[in-house]
PDB file of N, CA and C in Angstrom:
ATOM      1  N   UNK A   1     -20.811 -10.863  -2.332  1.00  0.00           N
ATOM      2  CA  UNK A   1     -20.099  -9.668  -1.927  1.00  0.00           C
ATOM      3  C   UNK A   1     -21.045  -8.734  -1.188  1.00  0.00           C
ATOM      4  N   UNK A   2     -22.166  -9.055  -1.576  1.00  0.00           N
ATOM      5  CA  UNK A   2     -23.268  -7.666  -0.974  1.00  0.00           C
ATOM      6  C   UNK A   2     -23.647  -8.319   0.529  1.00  0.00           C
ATOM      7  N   UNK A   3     -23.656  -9.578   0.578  1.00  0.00           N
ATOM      8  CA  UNK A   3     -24.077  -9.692   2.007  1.00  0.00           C
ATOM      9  C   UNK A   3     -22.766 -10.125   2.932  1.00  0.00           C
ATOM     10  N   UNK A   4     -21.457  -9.920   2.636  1.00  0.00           N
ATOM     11  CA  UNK A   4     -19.968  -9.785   3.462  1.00  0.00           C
ATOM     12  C   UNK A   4     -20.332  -8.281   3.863  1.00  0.00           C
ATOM     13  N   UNK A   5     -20.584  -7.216   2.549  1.00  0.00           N
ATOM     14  CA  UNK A   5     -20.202  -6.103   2.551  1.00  0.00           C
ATOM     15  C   UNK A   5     -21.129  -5.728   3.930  1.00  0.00           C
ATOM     16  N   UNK A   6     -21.809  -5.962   3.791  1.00  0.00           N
ATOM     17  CA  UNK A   6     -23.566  -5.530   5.158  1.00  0.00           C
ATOM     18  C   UNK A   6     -22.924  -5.738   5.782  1.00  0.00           C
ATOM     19  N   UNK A   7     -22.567  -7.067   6.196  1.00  0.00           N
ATOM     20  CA  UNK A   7     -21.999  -7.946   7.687  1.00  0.00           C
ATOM     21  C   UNK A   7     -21.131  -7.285   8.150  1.00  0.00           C
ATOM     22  N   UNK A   8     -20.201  -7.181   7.396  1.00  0.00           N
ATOM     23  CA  UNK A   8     -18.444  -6.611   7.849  1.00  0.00           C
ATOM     24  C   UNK A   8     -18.212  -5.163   7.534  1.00  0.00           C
ATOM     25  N   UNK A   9     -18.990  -4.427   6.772  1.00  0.00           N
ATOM     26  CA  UNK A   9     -18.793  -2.962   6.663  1.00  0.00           C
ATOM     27  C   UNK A   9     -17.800  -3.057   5.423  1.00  0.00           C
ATOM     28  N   UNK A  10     -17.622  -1.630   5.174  1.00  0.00           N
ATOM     29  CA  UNK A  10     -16.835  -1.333   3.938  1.00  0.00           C
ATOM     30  C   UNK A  10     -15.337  -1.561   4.465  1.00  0.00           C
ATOM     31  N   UNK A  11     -14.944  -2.402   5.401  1.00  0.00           N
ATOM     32  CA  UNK A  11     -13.881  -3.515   4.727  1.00  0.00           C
ATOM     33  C   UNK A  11     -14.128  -4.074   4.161  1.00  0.00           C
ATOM     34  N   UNK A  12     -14.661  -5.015   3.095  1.00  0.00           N
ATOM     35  CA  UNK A  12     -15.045  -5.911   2.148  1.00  0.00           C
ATOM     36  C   UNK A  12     -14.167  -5.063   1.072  1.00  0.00           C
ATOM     37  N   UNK A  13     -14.460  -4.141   1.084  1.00  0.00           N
ATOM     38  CA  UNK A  13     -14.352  -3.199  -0.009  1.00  0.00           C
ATOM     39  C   UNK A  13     -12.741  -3.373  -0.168  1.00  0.00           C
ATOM     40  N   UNK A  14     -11.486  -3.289   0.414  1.00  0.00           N
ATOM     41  CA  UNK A  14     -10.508  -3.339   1.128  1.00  0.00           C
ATOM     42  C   UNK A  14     -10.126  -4.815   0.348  1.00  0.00           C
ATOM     43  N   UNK A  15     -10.788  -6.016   0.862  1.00  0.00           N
ATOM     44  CA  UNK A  15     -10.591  -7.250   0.673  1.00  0.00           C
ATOM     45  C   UNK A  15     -10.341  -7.651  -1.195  1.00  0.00           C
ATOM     46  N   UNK A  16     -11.933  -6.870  -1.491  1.00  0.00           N
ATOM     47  CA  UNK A  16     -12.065  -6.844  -2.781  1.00  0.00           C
ATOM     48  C   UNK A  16     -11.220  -6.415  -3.940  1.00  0.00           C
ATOM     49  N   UNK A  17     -11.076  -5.227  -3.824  1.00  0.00           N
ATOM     50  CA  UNK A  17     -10.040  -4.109  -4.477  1.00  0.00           C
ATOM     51  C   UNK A  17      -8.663  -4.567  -4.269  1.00  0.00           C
ATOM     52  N   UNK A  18      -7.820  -4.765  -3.025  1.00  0.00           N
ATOM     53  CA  UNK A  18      -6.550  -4.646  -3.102  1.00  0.00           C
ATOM     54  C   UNK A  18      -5.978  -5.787  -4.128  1.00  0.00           C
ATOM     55  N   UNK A  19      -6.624  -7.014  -4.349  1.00  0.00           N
ATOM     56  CA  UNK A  19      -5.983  -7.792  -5.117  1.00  0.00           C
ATOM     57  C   UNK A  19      -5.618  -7.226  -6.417  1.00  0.00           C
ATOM     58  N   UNK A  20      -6.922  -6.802  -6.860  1.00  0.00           N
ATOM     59  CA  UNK A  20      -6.729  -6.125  -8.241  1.00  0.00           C
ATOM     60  C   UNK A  20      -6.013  -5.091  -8.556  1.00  0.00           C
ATOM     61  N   UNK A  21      -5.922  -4.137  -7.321  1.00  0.00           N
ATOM     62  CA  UNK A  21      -4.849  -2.876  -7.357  1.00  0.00           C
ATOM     63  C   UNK A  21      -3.537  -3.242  -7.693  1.00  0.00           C
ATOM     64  N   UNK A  22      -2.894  -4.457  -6.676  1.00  0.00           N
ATOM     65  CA  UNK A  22      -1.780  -5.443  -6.813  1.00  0.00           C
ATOM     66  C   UNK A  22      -1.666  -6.092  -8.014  1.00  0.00           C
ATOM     67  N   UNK A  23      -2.433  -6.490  -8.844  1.00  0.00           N
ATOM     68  CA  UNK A  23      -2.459  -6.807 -10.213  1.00  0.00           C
ATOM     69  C   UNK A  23      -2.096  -5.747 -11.033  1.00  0.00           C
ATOM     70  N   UNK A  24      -2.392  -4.977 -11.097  1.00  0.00           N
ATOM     71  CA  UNK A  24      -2.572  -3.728 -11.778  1.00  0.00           C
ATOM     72  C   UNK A  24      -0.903  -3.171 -11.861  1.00  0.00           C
ATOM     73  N   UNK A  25      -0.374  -3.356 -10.394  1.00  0.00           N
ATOM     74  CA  UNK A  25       0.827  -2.561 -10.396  1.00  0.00           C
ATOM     75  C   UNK A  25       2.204  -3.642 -10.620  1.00  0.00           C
ATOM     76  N   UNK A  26       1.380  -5.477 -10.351  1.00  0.00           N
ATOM     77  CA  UNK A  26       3.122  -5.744 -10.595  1.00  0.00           C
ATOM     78  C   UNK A  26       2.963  -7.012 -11.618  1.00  0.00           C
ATOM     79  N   UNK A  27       1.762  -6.828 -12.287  1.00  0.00           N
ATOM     80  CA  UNK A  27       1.584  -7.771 -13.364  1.00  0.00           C
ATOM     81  C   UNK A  27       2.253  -9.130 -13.433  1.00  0.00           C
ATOM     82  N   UNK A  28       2.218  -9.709 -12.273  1.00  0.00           N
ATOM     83  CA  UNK A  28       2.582 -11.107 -12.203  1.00  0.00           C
ATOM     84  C   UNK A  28       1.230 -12.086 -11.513  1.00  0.00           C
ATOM     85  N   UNK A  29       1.696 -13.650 -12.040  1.00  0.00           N
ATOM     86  CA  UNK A  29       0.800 -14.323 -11.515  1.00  0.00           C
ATOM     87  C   UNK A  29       1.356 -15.231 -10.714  1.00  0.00           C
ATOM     88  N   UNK A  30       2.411 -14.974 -10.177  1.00  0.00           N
ATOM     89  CA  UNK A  30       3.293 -15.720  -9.194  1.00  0.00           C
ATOM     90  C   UNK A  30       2.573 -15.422  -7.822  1.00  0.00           C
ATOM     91  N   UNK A  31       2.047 -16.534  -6.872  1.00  0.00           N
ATOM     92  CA  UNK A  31       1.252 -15.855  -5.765  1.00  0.00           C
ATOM     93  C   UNK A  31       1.813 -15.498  -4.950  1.00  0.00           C
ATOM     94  N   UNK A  32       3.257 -15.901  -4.800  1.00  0.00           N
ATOM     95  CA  UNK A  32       4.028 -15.419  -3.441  1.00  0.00           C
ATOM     96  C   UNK A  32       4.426 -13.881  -3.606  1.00  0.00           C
ATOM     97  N   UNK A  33       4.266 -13.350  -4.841  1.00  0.00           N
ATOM     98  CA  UNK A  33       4.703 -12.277  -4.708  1.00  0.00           C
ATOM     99  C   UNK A  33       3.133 -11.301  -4.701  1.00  0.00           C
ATOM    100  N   UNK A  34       1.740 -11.603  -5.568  1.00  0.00           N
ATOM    101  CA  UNK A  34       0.804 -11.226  -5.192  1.00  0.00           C
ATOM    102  C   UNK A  34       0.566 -11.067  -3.857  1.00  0.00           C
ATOM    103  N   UNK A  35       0.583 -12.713  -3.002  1.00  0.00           N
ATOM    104  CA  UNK A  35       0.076 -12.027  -1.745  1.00  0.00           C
ATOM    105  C   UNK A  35       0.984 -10.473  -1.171  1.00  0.00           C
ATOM    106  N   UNK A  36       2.102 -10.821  -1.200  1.00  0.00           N
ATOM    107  CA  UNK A  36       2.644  -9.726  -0.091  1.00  0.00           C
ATOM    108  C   UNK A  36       2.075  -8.123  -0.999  1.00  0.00           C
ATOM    109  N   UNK A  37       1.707  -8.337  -1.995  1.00  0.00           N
ATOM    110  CA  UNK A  37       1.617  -6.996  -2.629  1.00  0.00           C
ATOM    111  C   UNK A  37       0.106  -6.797  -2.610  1.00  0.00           C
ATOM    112  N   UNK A  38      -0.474  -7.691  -1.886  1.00  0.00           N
ATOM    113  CA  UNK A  38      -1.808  -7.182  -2.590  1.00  0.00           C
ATOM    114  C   UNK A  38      -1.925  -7.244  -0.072  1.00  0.00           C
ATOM    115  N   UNK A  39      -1.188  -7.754   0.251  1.00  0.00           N
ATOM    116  CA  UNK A  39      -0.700  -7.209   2.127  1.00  0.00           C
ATOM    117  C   UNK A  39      -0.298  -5.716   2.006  1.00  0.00           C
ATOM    118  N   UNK A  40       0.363  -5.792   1.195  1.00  0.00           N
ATOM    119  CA  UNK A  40       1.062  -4.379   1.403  1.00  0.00           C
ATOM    120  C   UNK A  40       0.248  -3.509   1.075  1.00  0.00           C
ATOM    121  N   UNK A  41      -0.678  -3.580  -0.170  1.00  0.00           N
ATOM    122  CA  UNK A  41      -1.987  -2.254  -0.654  1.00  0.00           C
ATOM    123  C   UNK A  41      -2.927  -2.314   0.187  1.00  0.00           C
ATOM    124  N   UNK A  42      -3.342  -3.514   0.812  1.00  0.00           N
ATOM    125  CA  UNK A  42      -4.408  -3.262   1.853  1.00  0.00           C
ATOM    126  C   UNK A  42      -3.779  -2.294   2.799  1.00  0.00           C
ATOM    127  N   UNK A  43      -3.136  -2.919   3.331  1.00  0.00           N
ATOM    128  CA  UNK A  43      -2.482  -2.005   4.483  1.00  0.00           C
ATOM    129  C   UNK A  43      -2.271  -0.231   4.538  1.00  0.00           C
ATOM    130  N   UNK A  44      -1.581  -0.297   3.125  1.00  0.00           N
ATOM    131  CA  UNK A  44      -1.282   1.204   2.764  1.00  0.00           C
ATOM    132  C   UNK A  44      -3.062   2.027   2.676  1.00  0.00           C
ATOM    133  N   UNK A  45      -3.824   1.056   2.063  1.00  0.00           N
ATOM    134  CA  UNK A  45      -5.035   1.822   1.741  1.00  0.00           C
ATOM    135  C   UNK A  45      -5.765   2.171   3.069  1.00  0.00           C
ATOM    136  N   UNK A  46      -5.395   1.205   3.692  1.00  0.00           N
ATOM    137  CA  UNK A  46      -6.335   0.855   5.613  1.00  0.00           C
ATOM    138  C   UNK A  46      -5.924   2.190   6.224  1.00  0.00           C
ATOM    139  N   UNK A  47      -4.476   2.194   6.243  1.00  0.00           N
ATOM    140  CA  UNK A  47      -3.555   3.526   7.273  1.00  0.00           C
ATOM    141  C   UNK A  47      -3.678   5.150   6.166  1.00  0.00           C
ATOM    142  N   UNK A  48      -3.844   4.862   5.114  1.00  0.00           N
ATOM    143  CA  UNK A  48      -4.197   6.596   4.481  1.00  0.00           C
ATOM    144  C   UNK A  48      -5.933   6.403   5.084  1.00  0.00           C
ATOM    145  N   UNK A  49      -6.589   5.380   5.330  1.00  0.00           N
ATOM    146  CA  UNK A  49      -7.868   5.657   5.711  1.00  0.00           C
ATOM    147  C   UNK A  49      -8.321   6.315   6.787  1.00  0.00           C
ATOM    148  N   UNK A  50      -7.112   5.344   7.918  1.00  0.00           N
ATOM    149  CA  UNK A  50      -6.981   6.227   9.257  1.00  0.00           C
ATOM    150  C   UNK A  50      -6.769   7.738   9.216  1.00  0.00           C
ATOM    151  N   UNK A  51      -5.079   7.921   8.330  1.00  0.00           N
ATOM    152  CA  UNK A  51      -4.931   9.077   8.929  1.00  0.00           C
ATOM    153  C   UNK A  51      -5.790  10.097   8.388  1.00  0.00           C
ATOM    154  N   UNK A  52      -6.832   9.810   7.410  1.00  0.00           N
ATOM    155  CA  UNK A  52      -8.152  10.877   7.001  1.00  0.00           C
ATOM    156  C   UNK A  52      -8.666  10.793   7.845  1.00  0.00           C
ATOM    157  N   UNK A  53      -9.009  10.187   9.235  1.00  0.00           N
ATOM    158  CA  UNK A  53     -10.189   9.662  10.060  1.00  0.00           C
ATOM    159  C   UNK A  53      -9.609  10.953  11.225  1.00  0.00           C
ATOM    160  N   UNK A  54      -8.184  10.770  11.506  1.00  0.00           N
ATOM    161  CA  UNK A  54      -7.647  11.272  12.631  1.00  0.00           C
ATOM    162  C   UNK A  54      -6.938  12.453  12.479  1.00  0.00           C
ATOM    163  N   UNK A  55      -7.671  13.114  10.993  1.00  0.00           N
ATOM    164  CA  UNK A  55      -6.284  14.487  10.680  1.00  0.00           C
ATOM    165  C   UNK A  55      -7.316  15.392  11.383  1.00  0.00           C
ATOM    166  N   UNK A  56      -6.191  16.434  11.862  1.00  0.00           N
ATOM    167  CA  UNK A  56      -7.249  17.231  13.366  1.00  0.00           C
ATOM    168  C   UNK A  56      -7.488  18.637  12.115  1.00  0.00           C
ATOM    169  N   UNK A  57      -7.052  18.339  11.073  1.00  0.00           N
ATOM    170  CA  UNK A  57      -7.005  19.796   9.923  1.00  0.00           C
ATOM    171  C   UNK A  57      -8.862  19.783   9.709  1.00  0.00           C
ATOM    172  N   UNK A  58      -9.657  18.978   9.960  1.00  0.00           N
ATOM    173  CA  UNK A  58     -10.819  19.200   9.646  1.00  0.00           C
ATOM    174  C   UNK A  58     -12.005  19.858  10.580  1.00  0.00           C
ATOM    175  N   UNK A  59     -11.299  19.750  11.751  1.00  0.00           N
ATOM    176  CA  UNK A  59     -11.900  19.916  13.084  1.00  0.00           C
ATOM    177  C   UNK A  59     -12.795  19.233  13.475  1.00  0.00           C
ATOM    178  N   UNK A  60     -13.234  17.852  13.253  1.00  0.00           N
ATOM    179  CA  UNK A  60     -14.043  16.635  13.652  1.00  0.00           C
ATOM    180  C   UNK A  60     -13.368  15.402  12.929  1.00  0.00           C
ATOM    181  N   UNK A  61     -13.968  14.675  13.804  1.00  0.00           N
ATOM    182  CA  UNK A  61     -13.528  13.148  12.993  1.00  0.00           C
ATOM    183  C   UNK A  61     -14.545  12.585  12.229  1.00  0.00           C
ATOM    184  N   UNK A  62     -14.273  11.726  11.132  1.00  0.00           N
ATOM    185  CA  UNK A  62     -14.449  11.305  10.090  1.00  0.00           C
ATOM    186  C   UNK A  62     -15.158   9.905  10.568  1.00  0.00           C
ATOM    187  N   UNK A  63     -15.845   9.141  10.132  1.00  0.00           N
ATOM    188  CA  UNK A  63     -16.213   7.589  10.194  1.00  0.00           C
ATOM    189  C   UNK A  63     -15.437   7.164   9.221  1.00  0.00           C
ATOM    190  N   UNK A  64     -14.816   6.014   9.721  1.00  0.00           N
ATOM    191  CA  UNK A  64     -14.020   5.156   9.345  1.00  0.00           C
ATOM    192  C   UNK A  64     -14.725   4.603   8.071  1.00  0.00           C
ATOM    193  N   UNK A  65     -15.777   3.710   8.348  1.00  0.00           N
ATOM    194  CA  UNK A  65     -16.582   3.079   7.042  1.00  0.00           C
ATOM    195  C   UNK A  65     -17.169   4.717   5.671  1.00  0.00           C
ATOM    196  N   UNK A  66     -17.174   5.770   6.120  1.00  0.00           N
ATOM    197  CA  UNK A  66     -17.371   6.443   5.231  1.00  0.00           C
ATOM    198  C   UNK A  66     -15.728   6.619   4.865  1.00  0.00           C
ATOM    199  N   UNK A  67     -14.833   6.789   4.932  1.00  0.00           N
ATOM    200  CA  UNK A  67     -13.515   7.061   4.354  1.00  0.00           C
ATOM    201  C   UNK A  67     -13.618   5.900   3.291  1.00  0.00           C
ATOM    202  N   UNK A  68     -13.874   4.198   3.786  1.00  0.00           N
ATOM    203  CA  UNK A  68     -13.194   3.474   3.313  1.00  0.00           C
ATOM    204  C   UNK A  68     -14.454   3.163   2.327  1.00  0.00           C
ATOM    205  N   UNK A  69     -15.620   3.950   1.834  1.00  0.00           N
ATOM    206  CA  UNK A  69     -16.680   3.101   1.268  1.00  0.00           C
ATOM    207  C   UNK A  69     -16.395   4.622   0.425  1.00  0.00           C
ATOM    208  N   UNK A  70     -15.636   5.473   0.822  1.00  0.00           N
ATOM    209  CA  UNK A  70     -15.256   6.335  -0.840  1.00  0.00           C
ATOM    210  C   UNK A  70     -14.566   5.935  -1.279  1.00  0.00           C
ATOM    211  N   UNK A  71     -13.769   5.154  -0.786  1.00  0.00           N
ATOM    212  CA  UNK A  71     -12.466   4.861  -1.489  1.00  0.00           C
ATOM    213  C   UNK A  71     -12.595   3.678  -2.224  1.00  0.00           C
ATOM    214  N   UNK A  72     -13.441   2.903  -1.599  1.00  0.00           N
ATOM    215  CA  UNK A  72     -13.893   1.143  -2.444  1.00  0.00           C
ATOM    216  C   UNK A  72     -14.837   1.275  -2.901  1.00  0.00           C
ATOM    217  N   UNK A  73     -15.991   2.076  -3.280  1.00  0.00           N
ATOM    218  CA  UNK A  73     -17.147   1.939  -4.025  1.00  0.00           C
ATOM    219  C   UNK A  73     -16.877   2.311  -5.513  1.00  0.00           C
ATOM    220  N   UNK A  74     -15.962   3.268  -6.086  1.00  0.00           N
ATOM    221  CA  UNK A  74     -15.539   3.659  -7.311  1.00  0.00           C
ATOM    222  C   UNK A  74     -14.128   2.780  -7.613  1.00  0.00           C
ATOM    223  N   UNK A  75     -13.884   1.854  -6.955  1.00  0.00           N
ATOM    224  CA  UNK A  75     -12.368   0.833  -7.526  1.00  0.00           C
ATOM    225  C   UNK A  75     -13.630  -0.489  -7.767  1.00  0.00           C
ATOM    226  N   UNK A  76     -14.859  -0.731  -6.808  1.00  0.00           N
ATOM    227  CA  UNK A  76     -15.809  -1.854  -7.231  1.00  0.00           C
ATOM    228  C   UNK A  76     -16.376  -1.541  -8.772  1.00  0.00           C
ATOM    229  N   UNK A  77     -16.839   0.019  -8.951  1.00  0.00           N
ATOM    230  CA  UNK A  77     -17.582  -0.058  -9.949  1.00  0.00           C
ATOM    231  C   UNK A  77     -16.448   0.056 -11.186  1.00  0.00           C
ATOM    232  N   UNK A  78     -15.068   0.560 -10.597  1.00  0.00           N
ATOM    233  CA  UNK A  78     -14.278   0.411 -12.031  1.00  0.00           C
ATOM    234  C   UNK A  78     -13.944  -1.010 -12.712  1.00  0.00           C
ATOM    235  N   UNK A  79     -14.003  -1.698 -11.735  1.00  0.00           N
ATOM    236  CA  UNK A  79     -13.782  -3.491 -11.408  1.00  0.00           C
ATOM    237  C   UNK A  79     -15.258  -3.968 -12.434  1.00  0.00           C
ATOM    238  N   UNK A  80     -16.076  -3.787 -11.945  1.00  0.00           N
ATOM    239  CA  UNK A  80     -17.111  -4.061 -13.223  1.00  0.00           C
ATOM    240  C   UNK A  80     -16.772  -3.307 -14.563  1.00  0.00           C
ATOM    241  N   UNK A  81     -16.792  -2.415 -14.636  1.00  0.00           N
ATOM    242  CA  UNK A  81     -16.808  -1.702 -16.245  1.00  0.00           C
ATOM    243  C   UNK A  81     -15.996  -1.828 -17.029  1.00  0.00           C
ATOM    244  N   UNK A  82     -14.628  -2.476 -16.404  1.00  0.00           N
ATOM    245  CA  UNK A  82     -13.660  -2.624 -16.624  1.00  0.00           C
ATOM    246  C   UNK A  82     -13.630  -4.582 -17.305  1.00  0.00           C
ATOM    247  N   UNK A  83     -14.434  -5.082 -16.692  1.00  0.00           N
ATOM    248  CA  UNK A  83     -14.298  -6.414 -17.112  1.00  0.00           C
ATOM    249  C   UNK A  83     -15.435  -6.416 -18.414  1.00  0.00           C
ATOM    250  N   UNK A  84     -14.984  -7.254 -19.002  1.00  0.00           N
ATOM    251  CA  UNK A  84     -16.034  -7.582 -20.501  1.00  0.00           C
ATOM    252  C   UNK A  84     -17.378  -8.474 -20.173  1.00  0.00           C
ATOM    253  N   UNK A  85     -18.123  -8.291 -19.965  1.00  0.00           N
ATOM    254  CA  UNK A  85     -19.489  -9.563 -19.802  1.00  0.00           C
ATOM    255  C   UNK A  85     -19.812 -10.377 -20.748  1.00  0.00           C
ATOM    256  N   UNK A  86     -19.671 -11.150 -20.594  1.00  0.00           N
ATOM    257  CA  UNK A  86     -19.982 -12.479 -21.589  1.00  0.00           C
ATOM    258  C   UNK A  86     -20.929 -13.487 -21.495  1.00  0.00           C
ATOM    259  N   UNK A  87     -21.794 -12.861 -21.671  1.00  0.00           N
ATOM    260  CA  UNK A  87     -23.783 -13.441 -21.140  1.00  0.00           C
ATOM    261  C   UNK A  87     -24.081 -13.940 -22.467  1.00  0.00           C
ATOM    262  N   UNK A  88     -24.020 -15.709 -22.276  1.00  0.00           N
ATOM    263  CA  UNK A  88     -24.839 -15.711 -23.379  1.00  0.00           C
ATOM    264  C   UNK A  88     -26.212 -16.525 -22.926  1.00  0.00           C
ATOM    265  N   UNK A  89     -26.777 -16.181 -23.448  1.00  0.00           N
ATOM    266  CA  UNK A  89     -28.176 -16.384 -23.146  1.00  0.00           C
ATOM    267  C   UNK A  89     -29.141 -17.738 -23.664  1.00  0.00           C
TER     268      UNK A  89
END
């Protein structure tokens, strides 16, 4: 994940997260209905990214990879803390 994330920018972040967001909201493991839901949260998350990028209420524009690396760096680290580790040694 850390060397997509470099390569491709905080879309990764995007890639990463929406599945689990989509999990989260329609608790199925049927994939035909995951994919379109975990299409549909990317998307929704991509276009609220834009229109933070392009709202003229701030009086400059925003970088795209900083919108989308606030928004995916605290759903990555909830994604860890959130899972149980099971290291056995």
């Amino acid at each position: 994940v850390g060397c997509v994330t470099a390569f491709c920018g905080p879309l990764a972040f995007i890639g990463l997260s929406a599945p689990h967001i989509a999990r989260m909201f329609t608790r199925s493991d049927v994939h035909s209905v995951m994919l379109l839901n975990t299409m549909f949260i990317g998307v929704i998350v991509c276009l609220g990214s834009l229109f933070l990028v392009h709202t003229p209420w701030f009086g400059f524009q925003l970088p795209l990879n900083a919108v989308l690396s606030i928004f995916g760096a605290p759903v990555v680290i909830w994604l860890l803390i959130r899972r149980p580790l099971y290291l056995e040694l």
